[in-house]
Structure formats: structure tokens, C-alpha cells
N, C-alpha and C. Protein backbone atom coordinates (compact mmCIF):
# COMPACT_ATOMS: atom_id res chain seq x y z
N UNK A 1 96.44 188.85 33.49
CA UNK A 1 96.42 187.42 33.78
C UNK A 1 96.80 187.20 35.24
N UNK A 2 96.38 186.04 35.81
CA UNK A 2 95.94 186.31 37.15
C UNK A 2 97.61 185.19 37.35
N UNK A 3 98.38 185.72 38.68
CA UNK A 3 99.51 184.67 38.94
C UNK A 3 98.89 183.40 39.54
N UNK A 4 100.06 182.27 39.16
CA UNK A 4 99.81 180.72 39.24
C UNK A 4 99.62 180.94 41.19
N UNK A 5 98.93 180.53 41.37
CA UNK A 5 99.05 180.09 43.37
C UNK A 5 100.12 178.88 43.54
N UNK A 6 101.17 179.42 44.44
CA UNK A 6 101.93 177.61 44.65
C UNK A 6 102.19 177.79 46.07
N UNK A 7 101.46 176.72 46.08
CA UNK A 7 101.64 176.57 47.69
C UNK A 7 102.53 175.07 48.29
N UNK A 8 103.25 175.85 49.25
CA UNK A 8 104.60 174.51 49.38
C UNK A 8 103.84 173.99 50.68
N UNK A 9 104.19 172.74 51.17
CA UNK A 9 103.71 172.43 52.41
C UNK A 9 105.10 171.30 53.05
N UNK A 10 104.51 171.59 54.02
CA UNK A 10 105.46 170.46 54.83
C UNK A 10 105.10 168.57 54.89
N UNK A 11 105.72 168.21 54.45
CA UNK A 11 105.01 166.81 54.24
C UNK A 11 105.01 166.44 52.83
N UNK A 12 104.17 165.17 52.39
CA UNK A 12 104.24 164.49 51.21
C UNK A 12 102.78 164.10 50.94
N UNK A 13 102.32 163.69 49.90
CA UNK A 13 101.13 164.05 49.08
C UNK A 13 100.57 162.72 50.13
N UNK A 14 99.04 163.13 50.40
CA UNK A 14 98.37 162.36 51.79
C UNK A 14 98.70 162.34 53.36
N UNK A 15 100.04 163.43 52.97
CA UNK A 15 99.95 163.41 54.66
C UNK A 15 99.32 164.54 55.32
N UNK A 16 99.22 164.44 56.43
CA UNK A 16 98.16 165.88 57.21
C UNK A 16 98.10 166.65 56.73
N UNK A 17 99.50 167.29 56.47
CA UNK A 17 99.89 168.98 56.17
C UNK A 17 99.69 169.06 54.53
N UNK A 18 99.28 167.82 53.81
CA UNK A 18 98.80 168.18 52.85
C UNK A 18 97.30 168.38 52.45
N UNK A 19 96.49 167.37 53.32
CA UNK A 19 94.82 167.72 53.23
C UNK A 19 94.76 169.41 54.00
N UNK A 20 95.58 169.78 54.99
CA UNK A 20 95.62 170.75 55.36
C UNK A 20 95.79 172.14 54.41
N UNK A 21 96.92 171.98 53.08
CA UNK A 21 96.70 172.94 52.46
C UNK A 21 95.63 172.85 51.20
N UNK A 22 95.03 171.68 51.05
CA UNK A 22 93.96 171.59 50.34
C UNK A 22 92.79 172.45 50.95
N UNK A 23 92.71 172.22 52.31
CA UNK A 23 91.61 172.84 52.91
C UNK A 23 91.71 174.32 52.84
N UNK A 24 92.97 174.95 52.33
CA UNK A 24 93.11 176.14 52.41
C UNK A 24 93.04 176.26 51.08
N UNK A 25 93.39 175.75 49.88
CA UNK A 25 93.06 176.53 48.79
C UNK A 25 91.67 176.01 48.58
N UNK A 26 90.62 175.59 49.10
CA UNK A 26 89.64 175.49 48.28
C UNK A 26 88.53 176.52 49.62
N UNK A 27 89.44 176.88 50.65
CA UNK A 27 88.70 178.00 51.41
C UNK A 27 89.25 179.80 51.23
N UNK A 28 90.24 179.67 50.31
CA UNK A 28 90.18 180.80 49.58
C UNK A 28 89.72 181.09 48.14
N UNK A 29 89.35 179.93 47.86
CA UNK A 29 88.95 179.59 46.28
C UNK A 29 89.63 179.85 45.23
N UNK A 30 90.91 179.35 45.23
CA UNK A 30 91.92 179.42 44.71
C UNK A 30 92.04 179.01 43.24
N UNK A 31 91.77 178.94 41.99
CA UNK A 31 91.06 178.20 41.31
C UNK A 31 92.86 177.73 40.56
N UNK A 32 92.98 176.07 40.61
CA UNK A 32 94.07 175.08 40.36
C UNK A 32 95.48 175.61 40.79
N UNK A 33 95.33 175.62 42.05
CA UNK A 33 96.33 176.16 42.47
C UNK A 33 97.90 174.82 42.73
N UNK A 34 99.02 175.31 42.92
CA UNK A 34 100.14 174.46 42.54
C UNK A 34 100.71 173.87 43.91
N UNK A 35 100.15 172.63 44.37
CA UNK A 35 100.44 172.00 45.65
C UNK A 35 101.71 170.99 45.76
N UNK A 36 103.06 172.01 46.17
CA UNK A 36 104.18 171.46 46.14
C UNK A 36 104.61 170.56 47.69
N UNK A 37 105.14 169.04 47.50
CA UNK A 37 105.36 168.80 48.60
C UNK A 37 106.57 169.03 49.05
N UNK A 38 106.79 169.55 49.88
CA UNK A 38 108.31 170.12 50.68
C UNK A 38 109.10 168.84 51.87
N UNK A 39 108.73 168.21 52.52
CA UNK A 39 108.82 166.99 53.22
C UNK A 39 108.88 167.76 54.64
N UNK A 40 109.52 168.71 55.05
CA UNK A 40 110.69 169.25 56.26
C UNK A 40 109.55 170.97 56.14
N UNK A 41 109.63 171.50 57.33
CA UNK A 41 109.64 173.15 57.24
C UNK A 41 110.40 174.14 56.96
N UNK A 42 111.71 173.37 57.48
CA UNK A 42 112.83 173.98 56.86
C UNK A 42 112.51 174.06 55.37
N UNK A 43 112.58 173.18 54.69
CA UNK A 43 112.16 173.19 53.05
C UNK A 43 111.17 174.25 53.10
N UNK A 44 110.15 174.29 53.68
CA UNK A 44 108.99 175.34 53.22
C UNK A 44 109.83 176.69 53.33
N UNK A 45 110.26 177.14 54.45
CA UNK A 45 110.81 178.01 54.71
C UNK A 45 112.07 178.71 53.82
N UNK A 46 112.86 177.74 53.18
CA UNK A 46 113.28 177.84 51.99
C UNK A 46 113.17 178.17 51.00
N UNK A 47 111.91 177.67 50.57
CA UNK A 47 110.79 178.04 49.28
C UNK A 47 110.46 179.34 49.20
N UNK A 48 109.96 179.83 50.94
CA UNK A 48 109.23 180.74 50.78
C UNK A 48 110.60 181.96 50.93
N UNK A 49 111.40 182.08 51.27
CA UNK A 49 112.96 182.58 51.35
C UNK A 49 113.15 182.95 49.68
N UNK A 50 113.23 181.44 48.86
CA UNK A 50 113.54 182.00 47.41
C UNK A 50 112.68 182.22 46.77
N UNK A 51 110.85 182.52 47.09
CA UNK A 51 110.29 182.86 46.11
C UNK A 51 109.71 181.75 45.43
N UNK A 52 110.36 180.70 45.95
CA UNK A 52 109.90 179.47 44.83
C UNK A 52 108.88 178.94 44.89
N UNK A 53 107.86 179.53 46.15
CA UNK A 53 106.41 179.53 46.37
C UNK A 53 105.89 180.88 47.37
N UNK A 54 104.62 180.86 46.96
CA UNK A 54 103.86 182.06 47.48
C UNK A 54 103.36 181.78 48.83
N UNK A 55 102.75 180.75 48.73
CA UNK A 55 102.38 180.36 50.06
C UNK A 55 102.66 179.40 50.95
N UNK A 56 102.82 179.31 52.47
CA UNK A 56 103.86 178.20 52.84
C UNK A 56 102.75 177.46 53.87
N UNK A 57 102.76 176.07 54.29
CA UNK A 57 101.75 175.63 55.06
C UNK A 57 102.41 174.69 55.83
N UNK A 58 102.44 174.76 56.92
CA UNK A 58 103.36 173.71 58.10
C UNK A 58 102.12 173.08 59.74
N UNK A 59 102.71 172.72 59.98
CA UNK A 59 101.90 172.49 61.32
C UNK A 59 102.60 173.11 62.72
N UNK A 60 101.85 174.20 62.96
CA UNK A 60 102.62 174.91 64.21
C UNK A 60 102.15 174.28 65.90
N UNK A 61 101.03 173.82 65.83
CA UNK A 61 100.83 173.05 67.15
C UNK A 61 99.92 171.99 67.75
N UNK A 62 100.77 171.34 68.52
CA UNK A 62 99.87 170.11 68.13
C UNK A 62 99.12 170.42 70.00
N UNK A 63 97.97 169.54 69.85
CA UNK A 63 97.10 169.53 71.36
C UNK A 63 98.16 168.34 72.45
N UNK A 64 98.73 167.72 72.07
CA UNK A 64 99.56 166.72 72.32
C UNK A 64 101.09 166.76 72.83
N UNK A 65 101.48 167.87 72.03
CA UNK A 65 102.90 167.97 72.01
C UNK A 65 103.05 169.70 72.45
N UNK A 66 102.22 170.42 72.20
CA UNK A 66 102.37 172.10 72.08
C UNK A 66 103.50 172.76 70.62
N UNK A 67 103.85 173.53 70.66
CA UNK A 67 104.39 174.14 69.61
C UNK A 67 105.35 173.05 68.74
N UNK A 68 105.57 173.17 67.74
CA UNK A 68 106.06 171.96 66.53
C UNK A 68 107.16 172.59 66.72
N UNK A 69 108.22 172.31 67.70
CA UNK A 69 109.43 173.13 67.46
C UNK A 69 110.22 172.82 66.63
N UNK A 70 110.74 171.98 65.59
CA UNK A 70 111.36 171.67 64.16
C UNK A 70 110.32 172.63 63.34
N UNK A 71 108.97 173.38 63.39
CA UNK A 71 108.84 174.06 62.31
C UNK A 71 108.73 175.91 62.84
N UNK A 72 108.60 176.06 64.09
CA UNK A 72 108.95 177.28 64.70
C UNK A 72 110.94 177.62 64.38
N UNK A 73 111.50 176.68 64.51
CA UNK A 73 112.88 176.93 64.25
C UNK A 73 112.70 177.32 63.05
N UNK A 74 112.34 176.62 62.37
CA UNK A 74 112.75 176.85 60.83
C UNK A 74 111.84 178.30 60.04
N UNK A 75 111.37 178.60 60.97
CA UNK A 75 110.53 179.59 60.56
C UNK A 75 111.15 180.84 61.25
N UNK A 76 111.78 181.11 62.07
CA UNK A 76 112.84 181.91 62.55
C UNK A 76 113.43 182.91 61.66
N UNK A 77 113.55 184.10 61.54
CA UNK A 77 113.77 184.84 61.15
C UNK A 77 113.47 185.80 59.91
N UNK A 78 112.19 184.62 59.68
CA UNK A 78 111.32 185.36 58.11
C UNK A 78 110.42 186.23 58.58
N UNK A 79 110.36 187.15 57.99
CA UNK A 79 108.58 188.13 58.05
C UNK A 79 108.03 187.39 57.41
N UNK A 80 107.19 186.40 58.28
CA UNK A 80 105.99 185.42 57.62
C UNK A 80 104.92 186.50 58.31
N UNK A 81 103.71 186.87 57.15
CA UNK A 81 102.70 187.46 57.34
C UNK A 81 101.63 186.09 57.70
N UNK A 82 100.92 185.77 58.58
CA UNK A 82 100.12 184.60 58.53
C UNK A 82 98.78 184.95 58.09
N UNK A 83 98.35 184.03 56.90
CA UNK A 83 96.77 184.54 56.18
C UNK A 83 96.08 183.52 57.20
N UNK A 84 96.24 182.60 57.69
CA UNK A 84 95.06 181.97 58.17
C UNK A 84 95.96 180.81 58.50
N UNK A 85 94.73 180.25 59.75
CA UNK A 85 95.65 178.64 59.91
C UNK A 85 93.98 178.15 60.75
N UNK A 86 94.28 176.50 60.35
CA UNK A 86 92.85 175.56 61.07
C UNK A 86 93.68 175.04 62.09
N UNK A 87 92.20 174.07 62.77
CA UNK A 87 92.54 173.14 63.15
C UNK A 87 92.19 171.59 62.61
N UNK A 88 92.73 170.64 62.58
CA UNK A 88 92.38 169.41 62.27
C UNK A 88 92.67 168.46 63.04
N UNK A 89 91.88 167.56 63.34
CA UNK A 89 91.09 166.57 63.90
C UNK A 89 92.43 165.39 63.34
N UNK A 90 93.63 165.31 63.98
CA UNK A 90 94.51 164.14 63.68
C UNK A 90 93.88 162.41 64.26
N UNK A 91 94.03 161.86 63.16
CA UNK A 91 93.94 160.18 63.41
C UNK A 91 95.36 159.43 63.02
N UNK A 92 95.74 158.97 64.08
CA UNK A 92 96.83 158.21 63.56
C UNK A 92 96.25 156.43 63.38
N UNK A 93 96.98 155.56 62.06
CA UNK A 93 96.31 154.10 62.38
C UNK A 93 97.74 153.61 61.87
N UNK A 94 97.96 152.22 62.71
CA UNK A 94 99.19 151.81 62.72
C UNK A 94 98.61 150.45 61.48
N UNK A 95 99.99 150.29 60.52
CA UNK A 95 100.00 149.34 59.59
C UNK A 95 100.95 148.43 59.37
N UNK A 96 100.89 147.59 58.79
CA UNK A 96 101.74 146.58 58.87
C UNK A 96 101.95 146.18 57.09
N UNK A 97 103.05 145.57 56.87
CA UNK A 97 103.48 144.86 55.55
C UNK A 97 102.21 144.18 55.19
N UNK A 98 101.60 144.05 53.67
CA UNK A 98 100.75 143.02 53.74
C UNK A 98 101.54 141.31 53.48
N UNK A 99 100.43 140.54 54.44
CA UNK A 99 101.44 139.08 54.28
C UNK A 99 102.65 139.23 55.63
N UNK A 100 102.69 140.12 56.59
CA UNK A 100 104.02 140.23 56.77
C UNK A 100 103.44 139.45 58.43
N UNK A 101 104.13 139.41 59.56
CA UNK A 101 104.52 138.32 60.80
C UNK A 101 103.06 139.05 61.63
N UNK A 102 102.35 137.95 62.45
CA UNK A 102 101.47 138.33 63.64
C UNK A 102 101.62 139.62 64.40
N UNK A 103 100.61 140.33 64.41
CA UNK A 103 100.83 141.90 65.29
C UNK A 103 101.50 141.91 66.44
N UNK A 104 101.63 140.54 67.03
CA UNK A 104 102.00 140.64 68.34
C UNK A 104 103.66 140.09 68.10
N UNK A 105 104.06 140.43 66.82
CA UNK A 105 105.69 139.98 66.71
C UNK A 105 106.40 141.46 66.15
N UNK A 106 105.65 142.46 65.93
CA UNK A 106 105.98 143.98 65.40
C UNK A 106 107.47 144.12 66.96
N UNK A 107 108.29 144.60 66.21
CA UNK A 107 109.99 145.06 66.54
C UNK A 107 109.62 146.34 66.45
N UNK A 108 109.51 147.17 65.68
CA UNK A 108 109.84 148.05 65.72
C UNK A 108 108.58 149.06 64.88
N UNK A 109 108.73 150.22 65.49
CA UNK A 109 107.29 151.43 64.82
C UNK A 109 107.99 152.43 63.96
N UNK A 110 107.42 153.01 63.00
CA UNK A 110 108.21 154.13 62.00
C UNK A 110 107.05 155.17 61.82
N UNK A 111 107.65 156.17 62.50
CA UNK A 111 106.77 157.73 61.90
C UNK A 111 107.51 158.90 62.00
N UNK A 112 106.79 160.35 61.84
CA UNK A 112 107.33 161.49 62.06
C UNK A 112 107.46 161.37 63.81
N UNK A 113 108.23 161.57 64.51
CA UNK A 113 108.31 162.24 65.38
C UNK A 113 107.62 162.65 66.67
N UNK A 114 106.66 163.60 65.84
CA UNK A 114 105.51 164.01 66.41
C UNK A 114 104.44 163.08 66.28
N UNK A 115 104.24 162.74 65.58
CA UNK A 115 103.06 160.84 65.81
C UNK A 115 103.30 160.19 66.65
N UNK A 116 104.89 159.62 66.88
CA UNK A 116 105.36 158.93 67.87
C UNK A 116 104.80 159.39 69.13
N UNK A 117 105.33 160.90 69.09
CA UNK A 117 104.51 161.20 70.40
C UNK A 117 103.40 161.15 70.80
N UNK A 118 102.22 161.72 69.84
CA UNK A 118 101.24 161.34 69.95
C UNK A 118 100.36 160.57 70.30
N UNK A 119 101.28 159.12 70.42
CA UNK A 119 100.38 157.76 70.29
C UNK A 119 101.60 157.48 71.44
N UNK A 120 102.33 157.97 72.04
CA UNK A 120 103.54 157.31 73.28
C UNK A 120 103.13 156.09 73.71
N UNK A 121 101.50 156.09 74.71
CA UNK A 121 101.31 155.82 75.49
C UNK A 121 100.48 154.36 75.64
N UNK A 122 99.80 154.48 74.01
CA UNK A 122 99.39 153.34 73.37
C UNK A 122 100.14 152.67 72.84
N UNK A 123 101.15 153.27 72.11
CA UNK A 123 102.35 152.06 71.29
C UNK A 123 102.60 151.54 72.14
N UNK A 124 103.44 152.21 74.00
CA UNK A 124 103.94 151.43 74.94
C UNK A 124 103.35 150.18 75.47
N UNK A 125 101.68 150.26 75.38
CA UNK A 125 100.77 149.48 76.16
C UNK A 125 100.68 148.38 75.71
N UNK A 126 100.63 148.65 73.96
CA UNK A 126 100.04 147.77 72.63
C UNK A 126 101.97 147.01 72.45
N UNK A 127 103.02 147.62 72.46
CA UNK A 127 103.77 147.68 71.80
C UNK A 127 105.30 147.60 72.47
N UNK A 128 105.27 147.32 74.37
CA UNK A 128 105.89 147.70 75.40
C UNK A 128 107.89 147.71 74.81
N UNK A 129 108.26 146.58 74.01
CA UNK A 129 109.31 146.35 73.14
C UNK A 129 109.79 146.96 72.20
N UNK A 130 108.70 147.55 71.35
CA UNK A 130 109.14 147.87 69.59
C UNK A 130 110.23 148.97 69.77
N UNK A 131 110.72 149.37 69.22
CA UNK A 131 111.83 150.31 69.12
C UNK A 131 110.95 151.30 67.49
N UNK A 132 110.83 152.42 68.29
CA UNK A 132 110.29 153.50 67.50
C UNK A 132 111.46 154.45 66.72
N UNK A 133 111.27 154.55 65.68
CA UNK A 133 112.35 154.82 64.49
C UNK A 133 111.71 155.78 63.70
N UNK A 134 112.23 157.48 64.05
CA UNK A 134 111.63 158.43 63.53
C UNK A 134 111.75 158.49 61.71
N UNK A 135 110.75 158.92 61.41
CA UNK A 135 111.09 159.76 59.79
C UNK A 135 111.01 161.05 59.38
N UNK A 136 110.54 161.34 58.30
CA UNK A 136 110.66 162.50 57.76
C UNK A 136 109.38 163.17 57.94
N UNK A 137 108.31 161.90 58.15
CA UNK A 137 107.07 162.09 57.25
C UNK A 137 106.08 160.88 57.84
N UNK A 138 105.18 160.68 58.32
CA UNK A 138 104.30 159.60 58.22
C UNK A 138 103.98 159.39 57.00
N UNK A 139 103.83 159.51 56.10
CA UNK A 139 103.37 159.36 54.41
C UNK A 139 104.51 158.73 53.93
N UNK A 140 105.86 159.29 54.25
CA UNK A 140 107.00 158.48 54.28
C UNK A 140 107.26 157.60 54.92
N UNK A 141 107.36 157.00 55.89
CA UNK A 141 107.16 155.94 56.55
C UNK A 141 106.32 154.93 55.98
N UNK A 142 105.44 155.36 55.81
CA UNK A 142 104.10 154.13 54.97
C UNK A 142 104.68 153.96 53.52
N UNK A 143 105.40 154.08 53.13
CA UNK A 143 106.05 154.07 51.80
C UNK A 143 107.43 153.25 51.90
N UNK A 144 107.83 153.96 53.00
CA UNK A 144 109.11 153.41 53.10
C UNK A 144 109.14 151.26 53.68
N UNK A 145 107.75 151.34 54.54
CA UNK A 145 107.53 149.82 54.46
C UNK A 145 107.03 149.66 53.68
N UNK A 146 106.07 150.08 52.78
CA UNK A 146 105.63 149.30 51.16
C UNK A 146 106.70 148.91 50.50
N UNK A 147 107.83 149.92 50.41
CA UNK A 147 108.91 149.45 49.44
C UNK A 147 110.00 148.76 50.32
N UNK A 148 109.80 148.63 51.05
CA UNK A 148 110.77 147.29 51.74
C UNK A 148 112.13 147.60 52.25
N UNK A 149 111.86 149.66 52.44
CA UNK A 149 113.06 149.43 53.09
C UNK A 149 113.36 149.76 54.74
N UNK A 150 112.17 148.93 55.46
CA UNK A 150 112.30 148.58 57.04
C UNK A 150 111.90 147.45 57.22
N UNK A 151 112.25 146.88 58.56
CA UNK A 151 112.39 145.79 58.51
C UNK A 151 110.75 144.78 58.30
N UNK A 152 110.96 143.56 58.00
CA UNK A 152 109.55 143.00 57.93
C UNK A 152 108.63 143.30 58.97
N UNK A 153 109.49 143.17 60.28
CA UNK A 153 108.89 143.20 61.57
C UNK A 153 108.37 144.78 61.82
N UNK A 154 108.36 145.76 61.19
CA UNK A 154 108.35 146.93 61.59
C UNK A 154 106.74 147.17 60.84
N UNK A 155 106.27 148.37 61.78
CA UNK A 155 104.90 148.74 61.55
C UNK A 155 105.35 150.35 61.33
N UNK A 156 104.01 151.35 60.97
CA UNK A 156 104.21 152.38 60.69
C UNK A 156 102.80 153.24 61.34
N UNK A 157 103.32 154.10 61.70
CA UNK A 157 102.00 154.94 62.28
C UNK A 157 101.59 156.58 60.71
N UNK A 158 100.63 156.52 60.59
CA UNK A 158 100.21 157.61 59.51
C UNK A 158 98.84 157.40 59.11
N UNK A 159 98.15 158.36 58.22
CA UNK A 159 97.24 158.46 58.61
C UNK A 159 96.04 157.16 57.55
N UNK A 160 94.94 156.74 57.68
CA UNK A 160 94.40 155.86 56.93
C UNK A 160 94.64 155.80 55.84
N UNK A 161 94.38 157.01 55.15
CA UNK A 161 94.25 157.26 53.87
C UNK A 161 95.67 156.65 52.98
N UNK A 162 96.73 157.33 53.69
CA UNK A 162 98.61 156.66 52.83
C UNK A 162 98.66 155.58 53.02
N UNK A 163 97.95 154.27 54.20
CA UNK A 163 98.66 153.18 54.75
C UNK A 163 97.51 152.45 53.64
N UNK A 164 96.40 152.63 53.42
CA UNK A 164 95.56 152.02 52.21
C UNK A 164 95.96 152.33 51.11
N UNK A 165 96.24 153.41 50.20
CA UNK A 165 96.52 153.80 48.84
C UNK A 165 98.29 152.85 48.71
N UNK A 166 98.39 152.74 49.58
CA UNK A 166 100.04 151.52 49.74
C UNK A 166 99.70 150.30 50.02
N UNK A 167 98.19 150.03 49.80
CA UNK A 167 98.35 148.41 50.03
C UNK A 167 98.79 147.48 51.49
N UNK A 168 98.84 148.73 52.49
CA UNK A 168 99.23 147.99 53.65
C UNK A 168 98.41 147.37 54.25
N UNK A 169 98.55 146.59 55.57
CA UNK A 169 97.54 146.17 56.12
C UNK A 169 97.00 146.97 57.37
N UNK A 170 95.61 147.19 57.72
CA UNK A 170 95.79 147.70 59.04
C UNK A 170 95.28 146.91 59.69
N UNK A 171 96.08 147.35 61.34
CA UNK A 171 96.22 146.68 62.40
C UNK A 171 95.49 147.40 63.10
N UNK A 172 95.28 148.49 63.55
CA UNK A 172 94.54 149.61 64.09
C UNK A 172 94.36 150.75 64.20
N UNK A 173 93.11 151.50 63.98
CA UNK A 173 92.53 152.90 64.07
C UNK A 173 92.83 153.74 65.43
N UNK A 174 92.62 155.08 64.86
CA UNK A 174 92.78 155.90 66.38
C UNK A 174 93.78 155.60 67.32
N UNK A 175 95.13 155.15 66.66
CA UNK A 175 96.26 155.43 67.93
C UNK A 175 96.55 156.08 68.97
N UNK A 176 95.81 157.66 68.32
CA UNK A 176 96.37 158.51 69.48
C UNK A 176 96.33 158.31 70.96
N UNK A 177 96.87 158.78 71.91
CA UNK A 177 96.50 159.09 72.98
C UNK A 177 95.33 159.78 73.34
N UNK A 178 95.31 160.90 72.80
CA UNK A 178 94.21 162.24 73.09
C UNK A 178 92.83 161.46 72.02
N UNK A 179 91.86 161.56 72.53
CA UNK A 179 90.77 161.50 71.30
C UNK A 179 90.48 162.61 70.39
N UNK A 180 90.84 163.68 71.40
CA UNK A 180 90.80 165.01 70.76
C UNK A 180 92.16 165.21 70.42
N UNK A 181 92.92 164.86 69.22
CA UNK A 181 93.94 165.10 68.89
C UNK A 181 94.24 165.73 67.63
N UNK A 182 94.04 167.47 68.20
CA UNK A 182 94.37 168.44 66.87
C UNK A 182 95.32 169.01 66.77
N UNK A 183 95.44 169.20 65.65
CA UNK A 183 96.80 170.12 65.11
C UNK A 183 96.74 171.21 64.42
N UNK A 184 97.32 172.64 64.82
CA UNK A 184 96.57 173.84 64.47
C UNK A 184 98.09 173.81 63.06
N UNK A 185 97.64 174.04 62.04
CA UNK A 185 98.18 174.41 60.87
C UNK A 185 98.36 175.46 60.15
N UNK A 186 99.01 176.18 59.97
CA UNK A 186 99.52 177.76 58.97
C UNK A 186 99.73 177.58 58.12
N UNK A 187 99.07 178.69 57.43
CA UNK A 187 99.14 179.37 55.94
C UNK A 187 99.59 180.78 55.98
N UNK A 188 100.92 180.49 55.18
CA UNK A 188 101.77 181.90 55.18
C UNK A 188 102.41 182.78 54.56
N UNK A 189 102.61 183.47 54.16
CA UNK A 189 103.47 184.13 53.14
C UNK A 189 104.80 185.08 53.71
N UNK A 190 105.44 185.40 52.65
CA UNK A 190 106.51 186.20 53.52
C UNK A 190 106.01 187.97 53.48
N UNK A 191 106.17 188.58 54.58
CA UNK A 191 105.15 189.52 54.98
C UNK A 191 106.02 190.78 54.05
């Protein structure tokens, strides 16, 4: 009998690093394999530490930012064997509460980190005031204003797909800075 595939990823169900390990089990042909969300790399790295998954999937570099250093740290000191890693074509689109105050009254922006950066230069242009307020997760963030716990005035950067399946509103496509804004992603095991 053939073992279960579980693959942990960094992120939460719709965010990058999760279409990312989709793209990997259905390009090894993995048949129903077990897609755990981890939120952090550290978490993956964890997982893959206790065994508690086979395969680990994070985002190691972005065209924007260069190496993901929160998931190079956390990946520090494992024999990770790497089976493969893409690239993907990042879109960030900023959303708003539905019902919630005029675009041009947004306080404050909520994403991972690395989005923030991504889009620096446009939030500043679009956004010169807001006060940007990291998370865990863009998928989290878009959740975290669905359920009401940032402020009305606050918008969220992540990707189309989480800020619609939440009912948000969007305000605008293609945030990024870069048009070409990819992110090379790993698939890994411990070697």
C-alpha cells in the first residue's frame, strides 16, 4: 500500500504558497495527496523536523525582495533535499470591508510582509498616509478584515481569489510594483 503524501506549506488555504503546492502535487501526480496549512516556515520546518509531513513547500525568493529571509532562517540547519521548486507569476489586489468608508479614507493596509514590500511604491502613491500593519499571511489578513478584527478604515493586500471567496470588496488589481512579479517556491523533503 502506497504512503499517504502530506505536504505542509507555508501559508493558509488560497494563499500563494498554497496554489503553489497544488501545482506541485498535481506535477508529480500525486494521486489525493494531504495539503496541510502551516501559516509561518518555521511551522513547515517543524513539520518536516517531526515527520509530521513528507513534503515541505515555502517561498524562497521573491523578484522584488530577493531571498525570503524569515523562510531561509527557518530552514537553517535541516538536510532539506530540494525535489523541485517554480516560479509564479504573483498578483497582489487591495480590498476593502464590503459597505465599509470611500477608498480615499483607507488608514491603514494589512498583509504579509513581503506584499507590503512588493507593492511599497504604489501603496505610497495610492496610499501616501495609511499605516501598513504586517500579518502572518495575506489569506490572513483578508480574513482578518472579513471578521472585523481591523479597523473599518483598513484595507488588505492578497491575492484575488481570498479577498472574493470573503466577500470583500475590490478596490484594485495588480498592486505590485514589478509587473513581472515572481516568486520562486520549494518543494522539499528532509534529505
Amino acid at each position: 500500500m502506497e504512503q499517504k503524501v502530506i505536504i505542509g506549506y507555508q501559508g493558509v488555504e488560497n494563499s500563494n504558497n498554497h496554489m503553489a503546492a497544488i501545482y506541485f502535487a498535481e506535477k508529480h501526480a500525486w494521486a489525493h495527496p494531504e495539503l496541510r496549512p502551516l501559516v509561518s516556515g518555521a511551522n513547515v520546518a517543524a513539520a518536516l523536523r517531526s515527520g509530521e509531513i513528507r513534503y515541505g513547500v515555502y517561498a524562497y525568493r521573491t523578484l522584488a525582495g530577493g531571498l525570503v529571509q524569515e523562510n531561509v532562517k527557518a530552514m537553517e540547519g535541516l538536510n532539506l533535499k530540494r525535489i523541485d521548486q517554480c516560479q509564479i507569476l504573483i498578483h497582489h489586489s487591495l480590498f476593502k470591508k464590503n459597505g465599509s468608508i470611500p477608498d480615499h479614507k483607507i488608514t491603514a493596509i494589512a498583509s504579509h510582509p513581503e506584499a507590503l514590500r512588493q507593492c511599497r511604491q504604489t501603496l505610497k502613491r495610492l496610499y501616501p498616509d495609511a499605516e501598513c500593519i504586517p500579518a502572518k499571511n495575506t489569506a490572513l489578513a483578508a480574513q482578518a478584515l472579513a471578521e472585523g478584527e481591523l479597523p473599518e478604515t483598513a484595507a488588505v493586500l492578497c491575492s484575488r481569489k481570498a479577498g472574493t471567496l470573503l466577500h470583500l470588496t475590490l478596490i484594485r488589481d495588480n498592486v505590485e510594483d514589478l509587473k513581472d512579479n515572481r516568486t520562486t517556491f520549494v518543494l522539499a523533503e528532509l534529505g
